[in-house]
Protein backbone atom coordinates (compact mmCIF):
# COMPACT_ATOMS: atom_id res chain seq x y z
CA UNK A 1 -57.19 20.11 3.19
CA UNK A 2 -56.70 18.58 6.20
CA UNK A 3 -55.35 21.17 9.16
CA UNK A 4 -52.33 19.37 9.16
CA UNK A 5 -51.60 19.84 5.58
CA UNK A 6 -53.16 23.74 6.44
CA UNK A 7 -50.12 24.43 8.91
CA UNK A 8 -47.05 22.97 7.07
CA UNK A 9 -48.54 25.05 4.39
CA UNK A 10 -48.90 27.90 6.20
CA UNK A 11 -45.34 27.03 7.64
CA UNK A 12 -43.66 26.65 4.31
CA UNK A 13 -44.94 29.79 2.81
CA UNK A 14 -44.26 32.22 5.80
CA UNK A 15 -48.00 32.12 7.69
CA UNK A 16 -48.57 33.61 10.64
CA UNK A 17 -47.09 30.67 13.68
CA UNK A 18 -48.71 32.55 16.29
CA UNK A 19 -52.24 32.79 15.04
CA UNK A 20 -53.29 29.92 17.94
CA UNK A 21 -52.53 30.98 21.58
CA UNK A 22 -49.08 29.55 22.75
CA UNK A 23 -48.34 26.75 24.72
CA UNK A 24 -44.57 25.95 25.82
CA UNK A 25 -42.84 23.18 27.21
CA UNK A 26 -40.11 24.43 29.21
CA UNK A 27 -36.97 22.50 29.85
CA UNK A 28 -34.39 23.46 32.57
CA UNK A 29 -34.62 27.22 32.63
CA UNK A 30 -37.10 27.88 36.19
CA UNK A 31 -37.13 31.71 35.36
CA UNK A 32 -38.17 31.51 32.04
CA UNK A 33 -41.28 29.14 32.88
CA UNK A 34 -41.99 31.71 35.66
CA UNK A 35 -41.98 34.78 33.08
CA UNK A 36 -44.45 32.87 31.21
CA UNK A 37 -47.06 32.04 33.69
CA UNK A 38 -46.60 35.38 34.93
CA UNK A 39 -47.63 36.40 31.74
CA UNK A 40 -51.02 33.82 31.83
CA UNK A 41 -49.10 31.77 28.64
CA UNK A 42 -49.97 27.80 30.18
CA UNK A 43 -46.44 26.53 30.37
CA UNK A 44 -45.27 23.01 31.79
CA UNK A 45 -41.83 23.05 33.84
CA UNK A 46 -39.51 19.70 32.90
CA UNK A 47 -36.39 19.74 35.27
CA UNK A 48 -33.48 18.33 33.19
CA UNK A 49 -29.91 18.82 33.78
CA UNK A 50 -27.01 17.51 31.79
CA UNK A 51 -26.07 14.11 32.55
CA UNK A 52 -22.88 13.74 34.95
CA UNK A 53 -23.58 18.06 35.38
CA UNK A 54 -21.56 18.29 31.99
CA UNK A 55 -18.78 16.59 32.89
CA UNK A 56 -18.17 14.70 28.89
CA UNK A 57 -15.87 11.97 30.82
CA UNK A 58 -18.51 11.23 34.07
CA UNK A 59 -20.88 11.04 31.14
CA UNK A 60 -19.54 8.62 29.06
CA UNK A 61 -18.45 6.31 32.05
CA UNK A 62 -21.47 6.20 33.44
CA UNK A 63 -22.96 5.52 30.31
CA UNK A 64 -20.92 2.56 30.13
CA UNK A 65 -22.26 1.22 33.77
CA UNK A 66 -25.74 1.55 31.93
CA UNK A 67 -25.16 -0.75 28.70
């Protein structure tokens, strides 16, 4: 079985997720990247925001400037 096949099976029937040390991709939140390297769990930090800072109507027009 290839180790692939190994973790969807251990996925599907309930195995342990955590058996491998962590490693987390961290979008937006700082302080929650910081907790984790605190905590010596390697983490990589992604700024992201929500386009137009969440305005829906910004959004969508300047989604139209793009097409």
């Amino acid at each position: 079985m290839s180790a692939e096949a190994r973790d969807k099976d251990q996925v599907a029937n309930g195995g342990n997720l955590l058996s491998r040390p962590v490693k987390v991709v961290n979008i937006g939140l700082d302080r929650f990247a910081k907790e984790l390297d605190e905590q010596s769990v390697p983490v990589v930090q992604v700024e992201w925001a929500p386009p137009a800072g969440g305005n829906a109507k910004l959004a969508a027009l300047l989604a139209k400037l793009g097409s």
